[in-house]
PDB file of N, CA and C in Angstrom:
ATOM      1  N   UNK A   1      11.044   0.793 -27.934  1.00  0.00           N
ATOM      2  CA  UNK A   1      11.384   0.513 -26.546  1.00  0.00           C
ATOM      3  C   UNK A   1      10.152  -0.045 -25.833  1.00  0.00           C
ATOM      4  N   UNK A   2      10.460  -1.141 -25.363  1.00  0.00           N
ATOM      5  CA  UNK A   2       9.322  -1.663 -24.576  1.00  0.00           C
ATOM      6  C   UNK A   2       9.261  -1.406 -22.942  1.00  0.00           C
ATOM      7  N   UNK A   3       8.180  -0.694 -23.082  1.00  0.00           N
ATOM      8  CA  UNK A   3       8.296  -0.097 -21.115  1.00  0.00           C
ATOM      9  C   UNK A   3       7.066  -1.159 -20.502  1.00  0.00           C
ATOM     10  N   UNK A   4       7.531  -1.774 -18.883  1.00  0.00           N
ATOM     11  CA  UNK A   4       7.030  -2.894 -18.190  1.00  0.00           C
ATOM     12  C   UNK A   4       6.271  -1.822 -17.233  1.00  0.00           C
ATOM     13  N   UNK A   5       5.447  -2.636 -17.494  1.00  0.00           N
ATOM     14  CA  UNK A   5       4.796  -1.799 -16.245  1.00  0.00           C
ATOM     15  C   UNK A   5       3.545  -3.055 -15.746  1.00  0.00           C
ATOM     16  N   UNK A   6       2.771  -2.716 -14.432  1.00  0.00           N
ATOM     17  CA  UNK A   6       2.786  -4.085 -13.621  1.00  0.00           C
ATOM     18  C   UNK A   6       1.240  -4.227 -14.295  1.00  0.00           C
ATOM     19  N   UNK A   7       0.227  -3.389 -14.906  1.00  0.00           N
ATOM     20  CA  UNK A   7      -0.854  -3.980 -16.073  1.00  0.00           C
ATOM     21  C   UNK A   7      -0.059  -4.637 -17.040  1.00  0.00           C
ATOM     22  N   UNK A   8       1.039  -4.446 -17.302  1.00  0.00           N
ATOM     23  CA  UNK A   8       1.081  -5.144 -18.493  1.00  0.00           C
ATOM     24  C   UNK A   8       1.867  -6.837 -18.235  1.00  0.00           C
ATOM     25  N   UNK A   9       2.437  -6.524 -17.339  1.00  0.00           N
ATOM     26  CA  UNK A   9       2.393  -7.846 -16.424  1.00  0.00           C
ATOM     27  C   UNK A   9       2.022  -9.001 -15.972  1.00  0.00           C
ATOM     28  N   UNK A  10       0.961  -8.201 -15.383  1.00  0.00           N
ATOM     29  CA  UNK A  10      -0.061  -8.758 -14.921  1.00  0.00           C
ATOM     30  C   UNK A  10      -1.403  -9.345 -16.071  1.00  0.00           C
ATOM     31  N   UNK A  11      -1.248  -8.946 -17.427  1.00  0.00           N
ATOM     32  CA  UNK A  11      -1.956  -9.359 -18.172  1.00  0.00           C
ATOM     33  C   UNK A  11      -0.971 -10.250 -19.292  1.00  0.00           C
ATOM     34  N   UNK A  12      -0.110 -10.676 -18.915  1.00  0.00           N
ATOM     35  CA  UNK A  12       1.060 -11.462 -19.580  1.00  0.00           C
ATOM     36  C   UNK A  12       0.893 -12.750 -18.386  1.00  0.00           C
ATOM     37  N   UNK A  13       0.408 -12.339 -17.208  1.00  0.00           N
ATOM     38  CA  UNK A  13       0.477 -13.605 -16.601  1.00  0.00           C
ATOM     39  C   UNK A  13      -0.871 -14.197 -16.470  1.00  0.00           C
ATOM     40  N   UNK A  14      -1.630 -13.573 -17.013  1.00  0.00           N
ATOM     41  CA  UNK A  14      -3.329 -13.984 -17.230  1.00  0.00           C
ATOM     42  C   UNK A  14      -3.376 -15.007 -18.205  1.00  0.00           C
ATOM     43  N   UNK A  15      -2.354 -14.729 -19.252  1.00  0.00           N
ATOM     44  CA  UNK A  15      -2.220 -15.351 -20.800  1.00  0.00           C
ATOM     45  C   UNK A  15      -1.588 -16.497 -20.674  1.00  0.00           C
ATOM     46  N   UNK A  16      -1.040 -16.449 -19.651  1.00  0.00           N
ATOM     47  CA  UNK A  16       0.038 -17.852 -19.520  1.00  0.00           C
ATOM     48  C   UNK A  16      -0.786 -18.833 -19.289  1.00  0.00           C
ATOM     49  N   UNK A  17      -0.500 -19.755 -19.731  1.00  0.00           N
ATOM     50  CA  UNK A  17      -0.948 -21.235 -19.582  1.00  0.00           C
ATOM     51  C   UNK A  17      -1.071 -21.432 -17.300  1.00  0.00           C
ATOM     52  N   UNK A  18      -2.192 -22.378 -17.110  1.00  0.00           N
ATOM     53  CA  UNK A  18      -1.902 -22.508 -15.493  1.00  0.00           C
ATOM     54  C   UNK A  18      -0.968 -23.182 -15.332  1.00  0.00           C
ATOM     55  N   UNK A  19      -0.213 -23.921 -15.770  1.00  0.00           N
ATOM     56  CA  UNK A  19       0.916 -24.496 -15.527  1.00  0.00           C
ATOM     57  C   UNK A  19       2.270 -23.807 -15.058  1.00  0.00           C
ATOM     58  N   UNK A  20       2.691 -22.664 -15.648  1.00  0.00           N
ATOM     59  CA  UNK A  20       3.524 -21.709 -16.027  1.00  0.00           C
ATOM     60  C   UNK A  20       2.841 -20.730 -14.813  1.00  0.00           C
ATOM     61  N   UNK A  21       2.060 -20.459 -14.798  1.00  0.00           N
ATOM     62  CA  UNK A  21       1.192 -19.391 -13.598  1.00  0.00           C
ATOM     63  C   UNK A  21       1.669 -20.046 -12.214  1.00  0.00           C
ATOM     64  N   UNK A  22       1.842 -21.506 -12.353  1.00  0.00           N
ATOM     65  CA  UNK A  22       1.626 -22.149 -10.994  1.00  0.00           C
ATOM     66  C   UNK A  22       3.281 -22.138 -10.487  1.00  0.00           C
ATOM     67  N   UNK A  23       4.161 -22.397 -11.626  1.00  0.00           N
ATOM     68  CA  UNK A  23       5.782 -22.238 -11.705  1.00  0.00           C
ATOM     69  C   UNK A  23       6.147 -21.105 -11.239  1.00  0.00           C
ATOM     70  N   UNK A  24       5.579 -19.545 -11.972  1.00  0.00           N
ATOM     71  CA  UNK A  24       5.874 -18.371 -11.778  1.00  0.00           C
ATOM     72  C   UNK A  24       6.133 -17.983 -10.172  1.00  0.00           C
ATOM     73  N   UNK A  25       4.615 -18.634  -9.567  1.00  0.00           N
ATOM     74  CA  UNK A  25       4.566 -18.050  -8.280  1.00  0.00           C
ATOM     75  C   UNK A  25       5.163 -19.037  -7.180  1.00  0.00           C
ATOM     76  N   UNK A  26       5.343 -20.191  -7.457  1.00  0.00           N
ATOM     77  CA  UNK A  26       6.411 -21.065  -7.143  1.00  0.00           C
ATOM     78  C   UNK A  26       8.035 -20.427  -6.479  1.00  0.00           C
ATOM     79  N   UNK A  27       8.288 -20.081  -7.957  1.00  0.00           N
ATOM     80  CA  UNK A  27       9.573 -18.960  -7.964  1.00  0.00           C
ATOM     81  C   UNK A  27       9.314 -17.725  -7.495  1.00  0.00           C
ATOM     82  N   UNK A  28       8.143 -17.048  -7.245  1.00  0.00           N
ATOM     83  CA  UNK A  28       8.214 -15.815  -6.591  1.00  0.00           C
ATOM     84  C   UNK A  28       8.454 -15.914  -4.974  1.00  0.00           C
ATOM     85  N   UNK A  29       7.318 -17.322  -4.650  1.00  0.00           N
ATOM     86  CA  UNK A  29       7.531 -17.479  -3.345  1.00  0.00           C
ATOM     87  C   UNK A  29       8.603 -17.906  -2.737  1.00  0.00           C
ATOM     88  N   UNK A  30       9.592 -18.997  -3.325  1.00  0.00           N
ATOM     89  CA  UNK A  30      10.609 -19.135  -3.328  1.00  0.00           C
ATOM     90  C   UNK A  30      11.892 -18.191  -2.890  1.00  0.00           C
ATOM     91  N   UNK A  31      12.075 -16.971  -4.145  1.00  0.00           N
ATOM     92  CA  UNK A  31      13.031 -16.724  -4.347  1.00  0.00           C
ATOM     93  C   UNK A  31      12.727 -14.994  -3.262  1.00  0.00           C
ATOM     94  N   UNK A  32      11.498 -14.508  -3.427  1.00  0.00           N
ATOM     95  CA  UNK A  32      11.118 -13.583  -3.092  1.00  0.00           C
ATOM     96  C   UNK A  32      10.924 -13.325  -1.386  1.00  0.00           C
ATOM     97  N   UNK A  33      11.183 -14.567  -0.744  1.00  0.00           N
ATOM     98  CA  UNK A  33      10.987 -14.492   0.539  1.00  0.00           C
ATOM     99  C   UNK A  33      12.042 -15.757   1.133  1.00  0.00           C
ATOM    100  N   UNK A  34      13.066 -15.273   0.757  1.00  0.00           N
ATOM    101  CA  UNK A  34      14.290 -15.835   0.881  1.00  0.00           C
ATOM    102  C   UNK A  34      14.395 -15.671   2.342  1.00  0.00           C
ATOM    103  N   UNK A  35      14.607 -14.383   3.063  1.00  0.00           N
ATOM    104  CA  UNK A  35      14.977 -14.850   4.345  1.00  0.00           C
ATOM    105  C   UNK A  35      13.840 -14.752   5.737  1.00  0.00           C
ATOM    106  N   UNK A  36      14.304 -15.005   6.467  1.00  0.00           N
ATOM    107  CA  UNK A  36      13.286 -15.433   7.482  1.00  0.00           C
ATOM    108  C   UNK A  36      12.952 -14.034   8.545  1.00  0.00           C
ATOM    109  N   UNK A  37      14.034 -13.356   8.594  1.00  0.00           N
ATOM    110  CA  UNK A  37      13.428 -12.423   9.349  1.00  0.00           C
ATOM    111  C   UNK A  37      13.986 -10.725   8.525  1.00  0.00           C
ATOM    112  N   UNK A  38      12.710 -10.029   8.157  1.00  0.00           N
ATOM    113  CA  UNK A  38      12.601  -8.875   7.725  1.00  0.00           C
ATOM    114  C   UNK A  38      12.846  -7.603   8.344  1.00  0.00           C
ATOM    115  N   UNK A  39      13.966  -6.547   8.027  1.00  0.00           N
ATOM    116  CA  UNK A  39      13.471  -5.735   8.866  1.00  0.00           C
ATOM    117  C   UNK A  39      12.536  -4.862   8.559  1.00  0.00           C
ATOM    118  N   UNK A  40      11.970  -4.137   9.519  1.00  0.00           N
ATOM    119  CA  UNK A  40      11.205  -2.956   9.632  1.00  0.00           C
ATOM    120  C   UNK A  40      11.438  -1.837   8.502  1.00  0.00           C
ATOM    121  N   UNK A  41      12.195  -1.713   7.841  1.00  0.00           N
ATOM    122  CA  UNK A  41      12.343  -0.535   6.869  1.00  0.00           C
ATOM    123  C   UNK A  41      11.891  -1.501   5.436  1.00  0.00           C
ATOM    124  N   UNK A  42      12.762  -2.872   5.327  1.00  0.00           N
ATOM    125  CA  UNK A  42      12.916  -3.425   4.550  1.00  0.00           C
ATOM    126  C   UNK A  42      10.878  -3.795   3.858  1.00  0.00           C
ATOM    127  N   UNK A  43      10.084  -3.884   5.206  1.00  0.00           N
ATOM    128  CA  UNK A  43       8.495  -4.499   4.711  1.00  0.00           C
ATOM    129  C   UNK A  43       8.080  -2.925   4.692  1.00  0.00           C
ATOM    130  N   UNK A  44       8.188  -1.927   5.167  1.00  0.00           N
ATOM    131  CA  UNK A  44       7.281  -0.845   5.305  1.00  0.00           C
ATOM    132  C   UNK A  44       8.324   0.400   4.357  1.00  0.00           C
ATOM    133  N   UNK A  45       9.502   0.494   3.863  1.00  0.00           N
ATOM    134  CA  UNK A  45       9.791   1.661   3.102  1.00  0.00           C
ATOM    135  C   UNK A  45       8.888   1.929   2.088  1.00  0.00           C
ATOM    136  N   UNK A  46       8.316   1.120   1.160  1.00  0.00           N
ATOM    137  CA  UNK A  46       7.873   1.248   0.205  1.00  0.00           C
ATOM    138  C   UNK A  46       6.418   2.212   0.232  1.00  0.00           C
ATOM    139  N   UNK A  47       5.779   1.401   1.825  1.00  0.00           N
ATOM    140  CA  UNK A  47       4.582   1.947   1.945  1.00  0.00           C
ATOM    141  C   UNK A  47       5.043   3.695   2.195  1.00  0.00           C
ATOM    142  N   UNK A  48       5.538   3.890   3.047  1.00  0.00           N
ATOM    143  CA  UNK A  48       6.121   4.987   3.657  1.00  0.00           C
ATOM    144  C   UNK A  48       6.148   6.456   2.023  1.00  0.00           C
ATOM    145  N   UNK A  49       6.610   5.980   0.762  1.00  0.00           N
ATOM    146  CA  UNK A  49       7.133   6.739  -0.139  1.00  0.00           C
ATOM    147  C   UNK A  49       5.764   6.885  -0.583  1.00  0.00           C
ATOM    148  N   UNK A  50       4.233   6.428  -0.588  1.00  0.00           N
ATOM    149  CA  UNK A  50       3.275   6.674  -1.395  1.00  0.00           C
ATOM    150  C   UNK A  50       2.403   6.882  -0.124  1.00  0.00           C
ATOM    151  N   UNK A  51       1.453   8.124  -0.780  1.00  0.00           N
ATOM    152  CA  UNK A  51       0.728   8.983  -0.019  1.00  0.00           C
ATOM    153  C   UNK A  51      -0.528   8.031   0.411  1.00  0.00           C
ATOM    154  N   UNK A  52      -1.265   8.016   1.199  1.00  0.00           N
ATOM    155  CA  UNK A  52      -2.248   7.225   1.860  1.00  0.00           C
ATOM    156  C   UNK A  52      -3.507   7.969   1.172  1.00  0.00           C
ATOM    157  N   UNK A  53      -4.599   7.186   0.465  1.00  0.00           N
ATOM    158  CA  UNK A  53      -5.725   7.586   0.449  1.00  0.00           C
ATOM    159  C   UNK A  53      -6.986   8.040   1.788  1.00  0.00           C
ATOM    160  N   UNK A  54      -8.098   8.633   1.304  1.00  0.00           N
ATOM    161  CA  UNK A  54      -8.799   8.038   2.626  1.00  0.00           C
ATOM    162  C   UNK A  54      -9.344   6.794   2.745  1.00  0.00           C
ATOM    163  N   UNK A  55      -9.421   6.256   1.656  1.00  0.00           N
ATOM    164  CA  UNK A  55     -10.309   4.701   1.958  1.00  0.00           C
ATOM    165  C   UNK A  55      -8.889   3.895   2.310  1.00  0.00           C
ATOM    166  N   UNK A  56      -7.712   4.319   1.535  1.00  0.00           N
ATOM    167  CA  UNK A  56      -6.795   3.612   2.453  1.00  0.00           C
ATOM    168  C   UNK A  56      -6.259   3.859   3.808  1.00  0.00           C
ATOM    169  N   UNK A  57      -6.430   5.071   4.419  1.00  0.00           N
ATOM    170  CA  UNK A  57      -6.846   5.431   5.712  1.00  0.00           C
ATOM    171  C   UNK A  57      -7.317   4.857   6.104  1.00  0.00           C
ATOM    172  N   UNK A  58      -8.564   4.984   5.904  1.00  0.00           N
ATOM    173  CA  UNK A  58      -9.711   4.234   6.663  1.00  0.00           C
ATOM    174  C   UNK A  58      -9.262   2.665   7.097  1.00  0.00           C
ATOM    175  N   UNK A  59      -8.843   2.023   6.143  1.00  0.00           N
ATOM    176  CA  UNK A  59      -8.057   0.706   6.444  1.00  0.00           C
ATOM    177  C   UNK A  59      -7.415   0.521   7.159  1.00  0.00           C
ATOM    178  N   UNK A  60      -6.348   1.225   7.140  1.00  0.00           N
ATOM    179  CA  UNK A  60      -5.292   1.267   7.770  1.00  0.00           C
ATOM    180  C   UNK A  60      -5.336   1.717   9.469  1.00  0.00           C
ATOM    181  N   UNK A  61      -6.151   2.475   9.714  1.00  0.00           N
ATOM    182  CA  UNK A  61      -6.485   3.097  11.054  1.00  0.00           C
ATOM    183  C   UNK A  61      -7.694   2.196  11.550  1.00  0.00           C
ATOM    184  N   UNK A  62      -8.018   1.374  10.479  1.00  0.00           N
ATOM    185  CA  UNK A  62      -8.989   0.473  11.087  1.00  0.00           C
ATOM    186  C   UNK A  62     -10.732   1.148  11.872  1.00  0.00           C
ATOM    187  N   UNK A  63     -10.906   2.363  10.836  1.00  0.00           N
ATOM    188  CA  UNK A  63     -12.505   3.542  11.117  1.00  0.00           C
ATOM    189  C   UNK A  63     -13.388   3.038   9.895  1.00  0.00           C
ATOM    190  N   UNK A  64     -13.852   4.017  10.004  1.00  0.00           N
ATOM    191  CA  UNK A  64     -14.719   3.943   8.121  1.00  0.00           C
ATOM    192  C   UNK A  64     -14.294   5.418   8.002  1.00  0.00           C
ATOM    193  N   UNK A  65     -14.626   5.448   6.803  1.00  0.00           N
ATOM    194  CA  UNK A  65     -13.852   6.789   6.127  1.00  0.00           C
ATOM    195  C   UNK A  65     -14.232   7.746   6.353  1.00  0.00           C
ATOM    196  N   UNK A  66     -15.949   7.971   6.732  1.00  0.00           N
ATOM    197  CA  UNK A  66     -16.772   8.638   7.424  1.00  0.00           C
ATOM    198  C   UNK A  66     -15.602   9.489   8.829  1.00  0.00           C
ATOM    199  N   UNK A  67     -14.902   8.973   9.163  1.00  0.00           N
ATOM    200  CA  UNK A  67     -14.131   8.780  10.824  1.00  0.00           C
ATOM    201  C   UNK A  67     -13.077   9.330  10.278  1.00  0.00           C
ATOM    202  N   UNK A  68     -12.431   9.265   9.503  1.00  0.00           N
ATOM    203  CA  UNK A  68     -10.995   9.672   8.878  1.00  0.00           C
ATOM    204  C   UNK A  68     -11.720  11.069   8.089  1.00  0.00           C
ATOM    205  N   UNK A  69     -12.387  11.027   7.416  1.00  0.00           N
ATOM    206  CA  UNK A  69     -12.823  12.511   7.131  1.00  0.00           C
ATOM    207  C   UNK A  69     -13.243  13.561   8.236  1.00  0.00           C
ATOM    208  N   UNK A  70     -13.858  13.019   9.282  1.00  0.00           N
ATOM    209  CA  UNK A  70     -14.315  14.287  10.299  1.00  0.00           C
ATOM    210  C   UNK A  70     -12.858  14.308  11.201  1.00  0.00           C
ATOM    211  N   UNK A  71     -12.108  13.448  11.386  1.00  0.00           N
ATOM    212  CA  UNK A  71     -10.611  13.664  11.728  1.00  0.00           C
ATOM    213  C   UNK A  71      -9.972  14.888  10.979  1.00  0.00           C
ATOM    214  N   UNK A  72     -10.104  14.583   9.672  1.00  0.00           N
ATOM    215  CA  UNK A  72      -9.240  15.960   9.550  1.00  0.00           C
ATOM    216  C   UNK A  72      -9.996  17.156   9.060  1.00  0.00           C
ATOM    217  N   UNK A  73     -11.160  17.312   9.649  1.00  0.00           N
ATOM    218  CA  UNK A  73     -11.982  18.439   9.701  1.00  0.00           C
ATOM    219  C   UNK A  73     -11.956  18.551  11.198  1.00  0.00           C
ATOM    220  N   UNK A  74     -11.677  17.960  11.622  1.00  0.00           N
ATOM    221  CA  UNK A  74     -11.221  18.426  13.386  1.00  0.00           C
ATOM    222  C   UNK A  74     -10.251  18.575  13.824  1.00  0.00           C
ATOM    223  N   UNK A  75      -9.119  18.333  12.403  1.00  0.00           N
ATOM    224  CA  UNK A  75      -7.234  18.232  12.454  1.00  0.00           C
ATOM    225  C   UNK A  75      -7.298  17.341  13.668  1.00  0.00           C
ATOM    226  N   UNK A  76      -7.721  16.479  13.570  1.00  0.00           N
ATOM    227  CA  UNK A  76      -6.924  15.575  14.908  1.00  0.00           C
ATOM    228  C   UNK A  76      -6.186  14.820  13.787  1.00  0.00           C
ATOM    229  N   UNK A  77      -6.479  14.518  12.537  1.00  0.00           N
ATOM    230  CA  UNK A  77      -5.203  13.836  11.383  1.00  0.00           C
ATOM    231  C   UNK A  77      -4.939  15.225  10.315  1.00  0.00           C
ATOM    232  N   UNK A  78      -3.413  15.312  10.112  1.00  0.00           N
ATOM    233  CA  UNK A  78      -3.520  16.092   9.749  1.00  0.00           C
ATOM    234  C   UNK A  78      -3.539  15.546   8.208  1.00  0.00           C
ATOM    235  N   UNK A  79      -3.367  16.240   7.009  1.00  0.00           N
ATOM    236  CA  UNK A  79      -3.698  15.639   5.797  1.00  0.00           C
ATOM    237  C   UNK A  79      -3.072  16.665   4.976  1.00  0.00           C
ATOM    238  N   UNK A  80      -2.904  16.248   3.147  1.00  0.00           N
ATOM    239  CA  UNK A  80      -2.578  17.286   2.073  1.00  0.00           C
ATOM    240  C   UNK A  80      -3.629  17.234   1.195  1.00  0.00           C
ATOM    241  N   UNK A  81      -4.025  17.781   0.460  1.00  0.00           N
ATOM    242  CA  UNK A  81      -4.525  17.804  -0.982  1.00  0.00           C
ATOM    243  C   UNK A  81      -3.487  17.791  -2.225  1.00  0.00           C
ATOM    244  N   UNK A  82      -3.513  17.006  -2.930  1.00  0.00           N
ATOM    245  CA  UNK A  82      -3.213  16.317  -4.004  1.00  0.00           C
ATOM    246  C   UNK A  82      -4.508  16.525  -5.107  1.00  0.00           C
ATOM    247  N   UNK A  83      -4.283  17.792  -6.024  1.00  0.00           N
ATOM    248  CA  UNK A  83      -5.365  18.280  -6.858  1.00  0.00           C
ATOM    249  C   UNK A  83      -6.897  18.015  -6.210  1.00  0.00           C
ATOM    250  N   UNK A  84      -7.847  17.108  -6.399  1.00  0.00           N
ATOM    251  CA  UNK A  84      -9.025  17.021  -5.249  1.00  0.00           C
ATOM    252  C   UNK A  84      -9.015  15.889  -4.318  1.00  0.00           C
ATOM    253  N   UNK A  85      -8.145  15.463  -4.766  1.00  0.00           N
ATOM    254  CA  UNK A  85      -7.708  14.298  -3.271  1.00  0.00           C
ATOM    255  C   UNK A  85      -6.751  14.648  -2.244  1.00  0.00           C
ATOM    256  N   UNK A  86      -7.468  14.267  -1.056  1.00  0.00           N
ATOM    257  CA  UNK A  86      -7.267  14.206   0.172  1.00  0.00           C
ATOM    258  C   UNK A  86      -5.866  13.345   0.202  1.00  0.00           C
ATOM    259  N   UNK A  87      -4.727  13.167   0.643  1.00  0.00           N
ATOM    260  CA  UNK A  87      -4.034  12.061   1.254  1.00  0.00           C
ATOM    261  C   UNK A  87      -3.205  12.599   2.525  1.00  0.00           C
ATOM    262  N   UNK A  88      -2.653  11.368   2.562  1.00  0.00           N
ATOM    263  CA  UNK A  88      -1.882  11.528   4.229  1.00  0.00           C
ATOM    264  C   UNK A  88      -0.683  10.559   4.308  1.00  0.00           C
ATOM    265  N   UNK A  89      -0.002  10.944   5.055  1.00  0.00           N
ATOM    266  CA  UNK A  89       1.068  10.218   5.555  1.00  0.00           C
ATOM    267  C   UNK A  89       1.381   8.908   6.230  1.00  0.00           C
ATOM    268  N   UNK A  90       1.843   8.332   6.175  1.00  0.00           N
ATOM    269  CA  UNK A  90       2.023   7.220   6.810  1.00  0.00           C
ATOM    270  C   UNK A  90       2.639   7.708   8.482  1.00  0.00           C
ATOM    271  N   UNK A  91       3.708   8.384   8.275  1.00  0.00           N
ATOM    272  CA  UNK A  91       4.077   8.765   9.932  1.00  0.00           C
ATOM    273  C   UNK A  91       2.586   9.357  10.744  1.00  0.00           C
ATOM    274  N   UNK A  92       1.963   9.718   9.833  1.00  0.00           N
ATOM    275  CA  UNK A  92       0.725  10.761  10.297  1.00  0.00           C
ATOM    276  C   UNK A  92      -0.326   9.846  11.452  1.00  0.00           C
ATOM    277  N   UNK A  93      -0.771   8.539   9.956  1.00  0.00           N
ATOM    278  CA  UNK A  93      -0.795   7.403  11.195  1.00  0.00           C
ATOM    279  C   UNK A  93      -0.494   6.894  12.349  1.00  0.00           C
ATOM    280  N   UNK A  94       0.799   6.621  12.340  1.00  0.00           N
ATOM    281  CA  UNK A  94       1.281   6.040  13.814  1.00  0.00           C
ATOM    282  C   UNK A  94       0.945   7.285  14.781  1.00  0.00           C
ATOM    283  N   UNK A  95       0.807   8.305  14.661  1.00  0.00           N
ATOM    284  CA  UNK A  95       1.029   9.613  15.597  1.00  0.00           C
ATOM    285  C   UNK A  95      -0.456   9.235  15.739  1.00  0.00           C
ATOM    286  N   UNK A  96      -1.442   9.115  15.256  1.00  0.00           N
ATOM    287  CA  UNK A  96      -3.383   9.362  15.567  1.00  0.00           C
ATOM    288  C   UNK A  96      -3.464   7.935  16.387  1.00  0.00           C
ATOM    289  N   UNK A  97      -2.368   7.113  15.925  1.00  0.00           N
ATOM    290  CA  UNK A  97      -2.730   5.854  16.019  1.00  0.00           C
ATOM    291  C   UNK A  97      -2.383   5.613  17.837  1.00  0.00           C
ATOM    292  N   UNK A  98      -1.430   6.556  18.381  1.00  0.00           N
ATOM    293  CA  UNK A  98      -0.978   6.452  19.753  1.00  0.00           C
ATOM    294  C   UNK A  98      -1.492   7.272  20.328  1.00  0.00           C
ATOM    295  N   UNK A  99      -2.821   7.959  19.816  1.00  0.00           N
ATOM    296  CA  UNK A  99      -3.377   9.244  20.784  1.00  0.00           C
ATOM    297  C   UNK A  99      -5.065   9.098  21.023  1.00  0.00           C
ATOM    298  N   UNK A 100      -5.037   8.293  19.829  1.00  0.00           N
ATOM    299  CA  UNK A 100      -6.480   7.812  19.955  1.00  0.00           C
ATOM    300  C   UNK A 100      -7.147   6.998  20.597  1.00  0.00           C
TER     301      UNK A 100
END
């Protein structure tokens, strides 16, 4: 059984000739952004289902990570641990993001 997964993908499209690379994304852009207006669940569900790092925090809230760590040592964000990582929520965001 052959299982896809997006390294292995992504190193199938390294191998490809540039010609075929240039077609691929041709058709991605194409077919992949078919309509013109997106909704709101449709661009952000995905983000929503995977837990936020702090450096992706930090991005995302637009601090340095330095800023997102003393946040939730001051719980002004609140956060989980995930074995020794820190993560956070995406709703967690918008809430720091309208108080700050």
């Amino acid at each position: 059984m052959y299982a896809v997964t997006a390294e292995k993908v992504y190193k199938e499209i390294l191998e490809m000739p540039v010609k075929e690379r240039e077609k691929l994304f041709t058709v991605i852009a194409r077919q992949g952004f078919e309509k013109e207006i997106y909704t709101h669940a449709e661009v952000f569900d995905d983000i929503r289902r995977e837990p936020f790092t702090i450096k992706e925090a930090a991005e995302y809230l637009e601090v340095a990570e330095i800023t997102v760590r003393r946040w939730v040592k001051e719980k002004i964000l609140n956060s989980k641990r995930i074995g020794k990582n820190i993560v956070f929520d995406v709703d967690e965001f918008k809430r720091v993001k309208r108080n700050v």
